[in-house]
C-alpha atoms as a PDB file:
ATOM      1  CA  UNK A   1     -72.328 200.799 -42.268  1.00  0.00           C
ATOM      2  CA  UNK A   2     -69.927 198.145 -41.067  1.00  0.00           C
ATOM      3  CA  UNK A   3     -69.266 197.422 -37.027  1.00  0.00           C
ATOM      4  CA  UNK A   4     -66.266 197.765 -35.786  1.00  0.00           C
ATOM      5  CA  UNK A   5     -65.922 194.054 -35.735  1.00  0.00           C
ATOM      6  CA  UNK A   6     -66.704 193.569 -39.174  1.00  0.00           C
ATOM      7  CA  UNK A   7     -64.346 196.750 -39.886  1.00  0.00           C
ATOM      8  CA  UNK A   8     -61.479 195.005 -38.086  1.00  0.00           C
ATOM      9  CA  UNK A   9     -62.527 191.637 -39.972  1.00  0.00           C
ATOM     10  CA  UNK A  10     -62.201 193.523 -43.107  1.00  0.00           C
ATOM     11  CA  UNK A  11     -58.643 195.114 -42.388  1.00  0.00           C
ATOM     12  CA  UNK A  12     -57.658 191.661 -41.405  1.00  0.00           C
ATOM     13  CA  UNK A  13     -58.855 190.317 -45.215  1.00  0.00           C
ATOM     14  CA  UNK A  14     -56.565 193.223 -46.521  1.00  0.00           C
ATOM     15  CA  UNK A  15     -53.262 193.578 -44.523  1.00  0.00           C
ATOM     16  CA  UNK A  16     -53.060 189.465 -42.730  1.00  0.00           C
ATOM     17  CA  UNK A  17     -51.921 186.221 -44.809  1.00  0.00           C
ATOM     18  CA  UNK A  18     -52.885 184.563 -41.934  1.00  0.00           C
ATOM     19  CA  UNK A  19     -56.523 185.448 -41.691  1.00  0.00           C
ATOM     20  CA  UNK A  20     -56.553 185.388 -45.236  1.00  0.00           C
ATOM     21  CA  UNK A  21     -55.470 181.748 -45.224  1.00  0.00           C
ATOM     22  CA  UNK A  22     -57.598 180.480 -42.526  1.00  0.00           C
ATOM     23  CA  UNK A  23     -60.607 182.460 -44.212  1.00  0.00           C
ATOM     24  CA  UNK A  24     -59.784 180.457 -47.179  1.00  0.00           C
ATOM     25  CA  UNK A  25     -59.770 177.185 -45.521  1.00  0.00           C
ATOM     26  CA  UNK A  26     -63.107 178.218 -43.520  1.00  0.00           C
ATOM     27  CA  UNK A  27     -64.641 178.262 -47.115  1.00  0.00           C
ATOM     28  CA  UNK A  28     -63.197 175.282 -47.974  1.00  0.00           C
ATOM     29  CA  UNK A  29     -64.815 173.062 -45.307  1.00  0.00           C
ATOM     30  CA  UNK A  30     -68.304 175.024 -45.792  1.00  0.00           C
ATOM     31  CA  UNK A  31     -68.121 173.720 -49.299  1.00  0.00           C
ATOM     32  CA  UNK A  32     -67.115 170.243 -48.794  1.00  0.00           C
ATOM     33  CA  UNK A  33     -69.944 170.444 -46.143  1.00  0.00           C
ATOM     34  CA  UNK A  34     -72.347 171.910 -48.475  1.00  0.00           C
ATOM     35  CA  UNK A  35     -71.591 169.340 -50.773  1.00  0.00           C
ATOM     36  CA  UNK A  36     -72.201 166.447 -48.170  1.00  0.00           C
ATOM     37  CA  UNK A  37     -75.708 167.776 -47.453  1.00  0.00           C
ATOM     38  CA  UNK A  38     -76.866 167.687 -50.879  1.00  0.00           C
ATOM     39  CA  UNK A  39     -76.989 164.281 -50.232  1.00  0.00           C
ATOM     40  CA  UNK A  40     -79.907 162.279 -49.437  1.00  0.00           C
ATOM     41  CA  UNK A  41     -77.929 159.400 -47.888  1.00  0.00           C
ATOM     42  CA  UNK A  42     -74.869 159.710 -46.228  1.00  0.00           C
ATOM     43  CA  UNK A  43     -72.320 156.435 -45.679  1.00  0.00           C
ATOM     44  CA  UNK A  44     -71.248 155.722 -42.387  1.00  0.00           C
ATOM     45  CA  UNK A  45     -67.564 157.265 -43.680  1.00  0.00           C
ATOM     46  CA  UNK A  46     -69.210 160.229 -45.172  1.00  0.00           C
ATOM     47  CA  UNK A  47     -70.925 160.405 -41.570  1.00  0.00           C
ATOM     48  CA  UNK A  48     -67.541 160.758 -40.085  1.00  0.00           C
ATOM     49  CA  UNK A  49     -66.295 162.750 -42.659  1.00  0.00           C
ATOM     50  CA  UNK A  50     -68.900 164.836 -42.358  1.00  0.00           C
ATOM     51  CA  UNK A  51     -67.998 165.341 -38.231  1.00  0.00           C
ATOM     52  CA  UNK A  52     -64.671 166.049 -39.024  1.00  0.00           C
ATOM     53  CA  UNK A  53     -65.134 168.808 -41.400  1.00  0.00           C
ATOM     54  CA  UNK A  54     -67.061 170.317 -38.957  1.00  0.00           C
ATOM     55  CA  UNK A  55     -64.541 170.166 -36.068  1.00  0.00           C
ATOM     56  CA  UNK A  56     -62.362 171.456 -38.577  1.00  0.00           C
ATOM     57  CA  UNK A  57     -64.332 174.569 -39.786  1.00  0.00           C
ATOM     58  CA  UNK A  58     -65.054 175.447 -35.931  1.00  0.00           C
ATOM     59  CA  UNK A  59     -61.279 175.571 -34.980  1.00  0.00           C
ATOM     60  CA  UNK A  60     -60.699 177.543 -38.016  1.00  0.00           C
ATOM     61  CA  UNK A  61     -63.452 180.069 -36.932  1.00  0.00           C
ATOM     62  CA  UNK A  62     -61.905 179.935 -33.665  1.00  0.00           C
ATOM     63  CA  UNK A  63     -58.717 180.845 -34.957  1.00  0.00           C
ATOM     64  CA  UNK A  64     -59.882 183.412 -37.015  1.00  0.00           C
ATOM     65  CA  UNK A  65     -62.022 185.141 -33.953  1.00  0.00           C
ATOM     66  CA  UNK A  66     -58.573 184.783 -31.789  1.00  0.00           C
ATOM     67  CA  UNK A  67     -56.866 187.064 -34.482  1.00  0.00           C
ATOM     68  CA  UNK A  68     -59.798 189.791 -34.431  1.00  0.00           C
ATOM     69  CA  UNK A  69     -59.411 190.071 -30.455  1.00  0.00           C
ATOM     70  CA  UNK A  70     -56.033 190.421 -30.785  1.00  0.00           C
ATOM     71  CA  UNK A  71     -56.517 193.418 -33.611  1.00  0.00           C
ATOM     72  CA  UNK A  72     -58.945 194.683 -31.064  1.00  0.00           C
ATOM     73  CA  UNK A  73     -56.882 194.639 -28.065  1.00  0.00           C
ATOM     74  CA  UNK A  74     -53.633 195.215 -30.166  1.00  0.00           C
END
């Protein structure tokens, strides 16, 4: 049984392009990520890379939390 947070994560998936889009790029930057920490050695641009890919997937998440308030509150 879902919560009501996941529920209301869920409808977003279905009915918002939005969420949908940002849940795509969330992915995205876990996989790039993902593919950075395979490595044993990272360059000093991978390094920053690496930082900004994180920065990125946080405001992402951010976003996407914003929407479910405003589901939950809407």
């Amino acid at each position: 049984m879902s919560t009501p947070t996941e529920a209301i994560r869920e409808h977003l998936m279905a009915e918002s392009q939005e969420y949908q889009r940002l849940r795509e790029e969330h992915t995205c930057y876990a996989s790039q990520l993902e593919q950075l920490s395979r490595k044993p050695y990272l360059t000093e641009q991978e390094q920053i890379e690496e930082v900004r890919l994180k920065k990125l997937k946080l405001r992402v998440k951010d976003q996407m939390e914003k929407l479910v308030q405003q589901a939950r509150s809407g």
